[in-house]
Protein backbone atom coordinates (compact mmCIF):
# COMPACT_ATOMS: atom_id res chain seq x y z
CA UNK A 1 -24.18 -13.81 34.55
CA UNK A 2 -20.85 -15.86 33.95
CA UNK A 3 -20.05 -13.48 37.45
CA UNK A 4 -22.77 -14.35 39.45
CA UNK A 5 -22.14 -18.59 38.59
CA UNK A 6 -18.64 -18.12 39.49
CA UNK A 7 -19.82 -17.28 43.05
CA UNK A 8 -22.77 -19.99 43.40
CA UNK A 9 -22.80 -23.13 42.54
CA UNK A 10 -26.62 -23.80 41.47
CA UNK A 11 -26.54 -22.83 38.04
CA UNK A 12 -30.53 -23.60 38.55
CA UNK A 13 -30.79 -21.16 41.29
CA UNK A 14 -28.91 -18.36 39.63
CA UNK A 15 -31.07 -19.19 35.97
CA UNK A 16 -34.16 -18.51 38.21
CA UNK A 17 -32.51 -15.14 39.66
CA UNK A 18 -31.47 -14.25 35.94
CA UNK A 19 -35.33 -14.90 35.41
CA UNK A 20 -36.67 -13.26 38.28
CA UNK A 21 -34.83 -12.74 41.23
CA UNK A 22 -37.44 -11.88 43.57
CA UNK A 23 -38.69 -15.55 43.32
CA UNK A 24 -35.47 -17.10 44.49
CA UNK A 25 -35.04 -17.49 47.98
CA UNK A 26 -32.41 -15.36 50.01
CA UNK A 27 -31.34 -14.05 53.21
CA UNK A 28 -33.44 -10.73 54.35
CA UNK A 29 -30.47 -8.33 54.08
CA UNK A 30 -29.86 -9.23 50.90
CA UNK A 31 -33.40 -8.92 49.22
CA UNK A 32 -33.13 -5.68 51.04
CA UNK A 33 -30.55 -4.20 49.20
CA UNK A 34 -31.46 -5.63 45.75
CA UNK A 35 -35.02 -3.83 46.25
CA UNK A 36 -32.64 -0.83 47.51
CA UNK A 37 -30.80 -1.23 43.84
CA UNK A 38 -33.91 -1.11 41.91
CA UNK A 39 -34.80 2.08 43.43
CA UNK A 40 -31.83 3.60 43.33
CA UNK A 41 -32.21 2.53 39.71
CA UNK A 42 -35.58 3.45 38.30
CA UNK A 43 -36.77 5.94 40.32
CA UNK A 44 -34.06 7.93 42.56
CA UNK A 45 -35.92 10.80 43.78
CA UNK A 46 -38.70 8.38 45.74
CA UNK A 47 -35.55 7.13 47.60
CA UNK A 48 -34.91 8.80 51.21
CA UNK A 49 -34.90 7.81 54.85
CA UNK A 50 -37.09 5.28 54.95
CA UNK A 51 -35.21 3.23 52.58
CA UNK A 52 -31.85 3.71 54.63
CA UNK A 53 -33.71 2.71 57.70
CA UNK A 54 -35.11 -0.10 56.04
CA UNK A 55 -31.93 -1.16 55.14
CA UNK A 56 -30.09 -0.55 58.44
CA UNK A 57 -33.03 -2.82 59.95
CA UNK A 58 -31.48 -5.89 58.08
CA UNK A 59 -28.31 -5.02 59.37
CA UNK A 60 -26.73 -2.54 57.15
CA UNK A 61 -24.13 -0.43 58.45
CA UNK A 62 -24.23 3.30 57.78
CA UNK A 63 -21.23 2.62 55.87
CA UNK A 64 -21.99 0.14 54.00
CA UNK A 65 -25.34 1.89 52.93
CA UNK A 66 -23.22 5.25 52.16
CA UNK A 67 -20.68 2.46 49.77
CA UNK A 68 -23.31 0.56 48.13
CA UNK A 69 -25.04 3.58 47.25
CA UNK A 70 -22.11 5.04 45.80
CA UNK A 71 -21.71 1.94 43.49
CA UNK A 72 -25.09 1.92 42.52
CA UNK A 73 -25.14 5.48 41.21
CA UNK A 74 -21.62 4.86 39.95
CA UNK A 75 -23.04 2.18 37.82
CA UNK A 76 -26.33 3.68 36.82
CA UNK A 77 -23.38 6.85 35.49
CA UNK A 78 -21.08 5.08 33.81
CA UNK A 79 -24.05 3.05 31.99
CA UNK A 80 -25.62 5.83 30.93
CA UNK A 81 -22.72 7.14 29.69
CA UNK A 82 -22.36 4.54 27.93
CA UNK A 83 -25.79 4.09 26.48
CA UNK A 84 -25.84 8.22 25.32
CA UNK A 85 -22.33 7.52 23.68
CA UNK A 86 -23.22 4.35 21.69
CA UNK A 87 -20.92 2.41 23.30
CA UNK A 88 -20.78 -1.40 22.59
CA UNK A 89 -20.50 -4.28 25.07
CA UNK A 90 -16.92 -5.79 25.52
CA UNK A 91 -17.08 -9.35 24.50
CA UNK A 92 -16.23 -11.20 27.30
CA UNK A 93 -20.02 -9.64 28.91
CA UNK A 94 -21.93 -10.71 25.46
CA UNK A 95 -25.32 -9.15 24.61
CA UNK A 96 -27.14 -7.47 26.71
């Protein structure tokens, strides 16, 4: 979170995204791709075409869907790596 307040200035607004983010008001493109993320997330084999269209209907280039998509998985990897090895947070991120 200390991230996400280092790029906006409402520390109200980004409490209520912390909270819920899909109460918080935000450009189309980007609700897009956070709804993207949580598929990509929890259930990866529902995601297809229809998502990349969705996306490239808010104005998401091809590459930038092919990039973010490669982050997201990255992430989602390297976490569960990190979850099957035991691995503790570094300190500077505090508890999970």
């Amino acid at each position: 979170m200390a991230d996400l307040r280092s790029e906006v200035e409402d520390d109200a607004w980004v409490d209520q995204f912390v909270a819920d983010w899909r109460s918080v008001a935000m450009p189309p493109a980007d609700r897009a791709l956070l709804e993207f993320t949580g598929k990509l997330t929890r259930t990866p084999a529902d995601c297809g075409a229809d998502d990349v269209e969705r996306l490239r209907r808010q104005g998401w280039s091809d590459r930038a869907i092919h990039d973010l998509s490669q982050v997201i998985a990255y992430f989602n990897y390297i976490n569960r790596i990190a979850d099957a090895l035991g691995t503790d947070p570094e300190p500077e991120f505090g508890e999970p």
